[in-house]
C-alpha atoms as a PDB file:
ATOM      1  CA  UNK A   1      74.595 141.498 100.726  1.00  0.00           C
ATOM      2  CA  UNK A   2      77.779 140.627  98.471  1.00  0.00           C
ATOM      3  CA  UNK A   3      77.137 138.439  95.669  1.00  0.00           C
ATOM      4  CA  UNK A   4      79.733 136.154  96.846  1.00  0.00           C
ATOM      5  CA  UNK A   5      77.820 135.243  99.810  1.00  0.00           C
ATOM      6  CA  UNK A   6      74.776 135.039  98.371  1.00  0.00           C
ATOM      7  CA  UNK A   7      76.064 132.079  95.890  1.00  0.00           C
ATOM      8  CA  UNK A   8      76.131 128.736  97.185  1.00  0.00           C
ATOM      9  CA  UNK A   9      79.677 127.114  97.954  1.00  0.00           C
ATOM     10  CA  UNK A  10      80.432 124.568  96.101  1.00  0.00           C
ATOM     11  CA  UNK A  11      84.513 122.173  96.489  1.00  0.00           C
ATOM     12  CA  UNK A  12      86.844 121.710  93.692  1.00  0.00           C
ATOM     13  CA  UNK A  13      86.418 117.593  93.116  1.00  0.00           C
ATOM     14  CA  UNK A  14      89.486 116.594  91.089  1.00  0.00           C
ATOM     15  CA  UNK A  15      89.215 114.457  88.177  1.00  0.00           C
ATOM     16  CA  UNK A  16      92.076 112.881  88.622  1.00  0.00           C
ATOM     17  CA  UNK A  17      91.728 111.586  91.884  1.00  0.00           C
ATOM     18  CA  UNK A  18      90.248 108.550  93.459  1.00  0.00           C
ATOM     19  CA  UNK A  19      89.906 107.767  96.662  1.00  0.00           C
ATOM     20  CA  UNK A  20      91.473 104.133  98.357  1.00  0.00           C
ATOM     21  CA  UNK A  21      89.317 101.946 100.019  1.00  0.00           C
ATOM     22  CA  UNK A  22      90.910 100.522 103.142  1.00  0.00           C
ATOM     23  CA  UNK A  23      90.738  97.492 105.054  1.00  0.00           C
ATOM     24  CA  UNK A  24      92.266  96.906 107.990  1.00  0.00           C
ATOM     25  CA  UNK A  25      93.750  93.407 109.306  1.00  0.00           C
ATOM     26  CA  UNK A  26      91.272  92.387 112.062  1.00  0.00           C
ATOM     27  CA  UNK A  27      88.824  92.458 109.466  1.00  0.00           C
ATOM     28  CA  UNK A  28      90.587  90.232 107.223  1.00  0.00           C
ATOM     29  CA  UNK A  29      91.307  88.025 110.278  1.00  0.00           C
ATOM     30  CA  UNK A  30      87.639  87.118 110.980  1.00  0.00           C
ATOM     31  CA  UNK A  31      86.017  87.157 107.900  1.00  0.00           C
ATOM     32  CA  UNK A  32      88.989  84.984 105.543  1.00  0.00           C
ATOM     33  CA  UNK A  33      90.330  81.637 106.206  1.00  0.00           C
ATOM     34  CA  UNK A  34      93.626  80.266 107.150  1.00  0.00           C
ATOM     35  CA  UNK A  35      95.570  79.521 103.171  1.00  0.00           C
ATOM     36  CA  UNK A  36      92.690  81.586 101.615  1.00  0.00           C
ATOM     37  CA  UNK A  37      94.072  84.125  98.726  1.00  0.00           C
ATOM     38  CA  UNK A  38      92.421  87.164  99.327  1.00  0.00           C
ATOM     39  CA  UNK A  39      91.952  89.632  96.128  1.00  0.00           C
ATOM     40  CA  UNK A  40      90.210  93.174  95.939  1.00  0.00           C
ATOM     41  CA  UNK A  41      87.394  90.893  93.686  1.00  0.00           C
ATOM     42  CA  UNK A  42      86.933  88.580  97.129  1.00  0.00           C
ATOM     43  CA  UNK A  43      86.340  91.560  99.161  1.00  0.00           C
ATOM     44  CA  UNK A  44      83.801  93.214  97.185  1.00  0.00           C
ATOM     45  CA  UNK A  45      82.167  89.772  97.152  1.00  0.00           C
ATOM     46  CA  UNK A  46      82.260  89.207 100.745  1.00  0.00           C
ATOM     47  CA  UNK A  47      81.120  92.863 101.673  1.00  0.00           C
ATOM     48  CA  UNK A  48      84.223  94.429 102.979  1.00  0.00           C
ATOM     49  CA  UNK A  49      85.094  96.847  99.996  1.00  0.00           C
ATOM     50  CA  UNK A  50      83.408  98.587  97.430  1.00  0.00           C
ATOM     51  CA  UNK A  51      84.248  99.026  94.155  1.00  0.00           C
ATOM     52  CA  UNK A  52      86.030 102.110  93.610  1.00  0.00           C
ATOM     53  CA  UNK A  53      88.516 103.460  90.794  1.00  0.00           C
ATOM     54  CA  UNK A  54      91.266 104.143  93.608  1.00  0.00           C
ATOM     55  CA  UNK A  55      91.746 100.266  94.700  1.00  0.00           C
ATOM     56  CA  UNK A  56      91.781  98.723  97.978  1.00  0.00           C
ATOM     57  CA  UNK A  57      94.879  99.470 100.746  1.00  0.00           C
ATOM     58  CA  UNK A  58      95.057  97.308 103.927  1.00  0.00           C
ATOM     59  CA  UNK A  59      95.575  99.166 106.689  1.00  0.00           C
ATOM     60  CA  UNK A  60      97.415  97.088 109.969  1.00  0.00           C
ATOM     61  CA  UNK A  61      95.214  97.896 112.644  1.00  0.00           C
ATOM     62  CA  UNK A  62      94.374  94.664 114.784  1.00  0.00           C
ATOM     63  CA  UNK A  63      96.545  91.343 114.479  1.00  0.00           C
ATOM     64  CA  UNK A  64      96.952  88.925 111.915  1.00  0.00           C
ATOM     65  CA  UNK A  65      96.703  85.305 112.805  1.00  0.00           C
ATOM     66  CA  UNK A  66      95.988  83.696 109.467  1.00  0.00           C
ATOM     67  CA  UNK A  67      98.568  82.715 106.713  1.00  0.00           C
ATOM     68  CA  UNK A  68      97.050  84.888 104.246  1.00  0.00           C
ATOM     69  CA  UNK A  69      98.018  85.748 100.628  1.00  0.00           C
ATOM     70  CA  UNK A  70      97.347  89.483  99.587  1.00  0.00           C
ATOM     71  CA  UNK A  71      96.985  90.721  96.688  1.00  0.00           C
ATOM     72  CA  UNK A  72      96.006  94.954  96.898  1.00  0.00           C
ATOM     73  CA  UNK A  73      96.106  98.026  95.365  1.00  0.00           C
ATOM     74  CA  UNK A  74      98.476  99.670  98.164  1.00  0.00           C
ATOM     75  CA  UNK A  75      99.219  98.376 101.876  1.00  0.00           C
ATOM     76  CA  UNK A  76     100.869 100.182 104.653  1.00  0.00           C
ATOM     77  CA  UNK A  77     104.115  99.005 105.954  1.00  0.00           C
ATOM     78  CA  UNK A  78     102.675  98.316 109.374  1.00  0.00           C
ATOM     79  CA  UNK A  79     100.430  95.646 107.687  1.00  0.00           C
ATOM     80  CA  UNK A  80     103.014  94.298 105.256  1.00  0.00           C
ATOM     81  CA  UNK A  81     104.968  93.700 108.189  1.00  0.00           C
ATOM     82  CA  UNK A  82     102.402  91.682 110.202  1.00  0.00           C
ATOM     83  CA  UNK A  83     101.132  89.936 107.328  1.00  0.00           C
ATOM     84  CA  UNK A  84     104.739  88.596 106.638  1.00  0.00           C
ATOM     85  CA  UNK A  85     104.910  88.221 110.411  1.00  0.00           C
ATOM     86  CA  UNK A  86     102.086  85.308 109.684  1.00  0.00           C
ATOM     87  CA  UNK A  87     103.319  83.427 107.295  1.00  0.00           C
ATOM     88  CA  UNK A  88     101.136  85.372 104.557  1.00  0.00           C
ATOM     89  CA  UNK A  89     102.409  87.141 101.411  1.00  0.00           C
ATOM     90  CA  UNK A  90     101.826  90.347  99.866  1.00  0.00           C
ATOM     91  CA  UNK A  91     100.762  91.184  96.416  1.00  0.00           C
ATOM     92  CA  UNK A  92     100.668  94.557  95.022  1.00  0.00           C
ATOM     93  CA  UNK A  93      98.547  94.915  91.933  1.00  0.00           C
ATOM     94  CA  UNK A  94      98.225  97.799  89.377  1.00  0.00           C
ATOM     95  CA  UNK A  95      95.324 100.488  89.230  1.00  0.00           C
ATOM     96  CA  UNK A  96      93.312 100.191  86.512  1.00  0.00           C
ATOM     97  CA  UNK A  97      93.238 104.194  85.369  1.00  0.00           C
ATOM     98  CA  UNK A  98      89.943 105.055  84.085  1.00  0.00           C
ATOM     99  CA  UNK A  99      90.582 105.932  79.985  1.00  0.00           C
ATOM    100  CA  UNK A 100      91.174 109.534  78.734  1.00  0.00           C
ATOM    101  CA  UNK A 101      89.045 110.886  75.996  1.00  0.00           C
ATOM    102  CA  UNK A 102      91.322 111.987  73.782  1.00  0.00           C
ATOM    103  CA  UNK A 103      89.535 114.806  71.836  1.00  0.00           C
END
């Protein structure tokens, strides 16, 4: 058999590139109250994200019925929409980039 076959396969991982955790509206809906400022720190503390170098992106499945103020990584338009739809506002905050060693 070819050696190539015999090797185990192995992905290229950038290292570059960080994945987005998302959150979708109906989530925020039931777990945040109405007025309540919701940042990617109070959704690792209440469960719903995990830390992760790429941020946090709401995503606008489900409805919104909350007046809500955002502030995330990235959000869709669909969800900016419907959060502004409910009196809430929306926040975008930067991406901390991991540092480069510079060698």
């Amino acid at each position: 058999m070819p050696l190539n076959r015999r090797l185990p396969k192995r992905g290229f991982n950038h290292d570059d590139r960080f994945a987005m955790f998302v959150v979708n509206l109906d989530v925020l809906d039931k777990f945040f109250a109405d007025g309540t400022e919701v940042t990617p720190l109070a959704l690792v503390a209440a469960g719903l994200a995990k830390e992760t170098k790429g941020g946090v992106k709401i995503l606008g499945r489900g409805e919104l019925t909350k007046k809500l103020a955002i502030q995330a990584h990235a959000v869709s338009d669909g969800a900016r929409a419907k959060i502004e739809a409910a009196g809430g506002s929306v926040t975008l905050v930067a991406v901390l980039a991991p540092a480069v060693n510079e060698a």
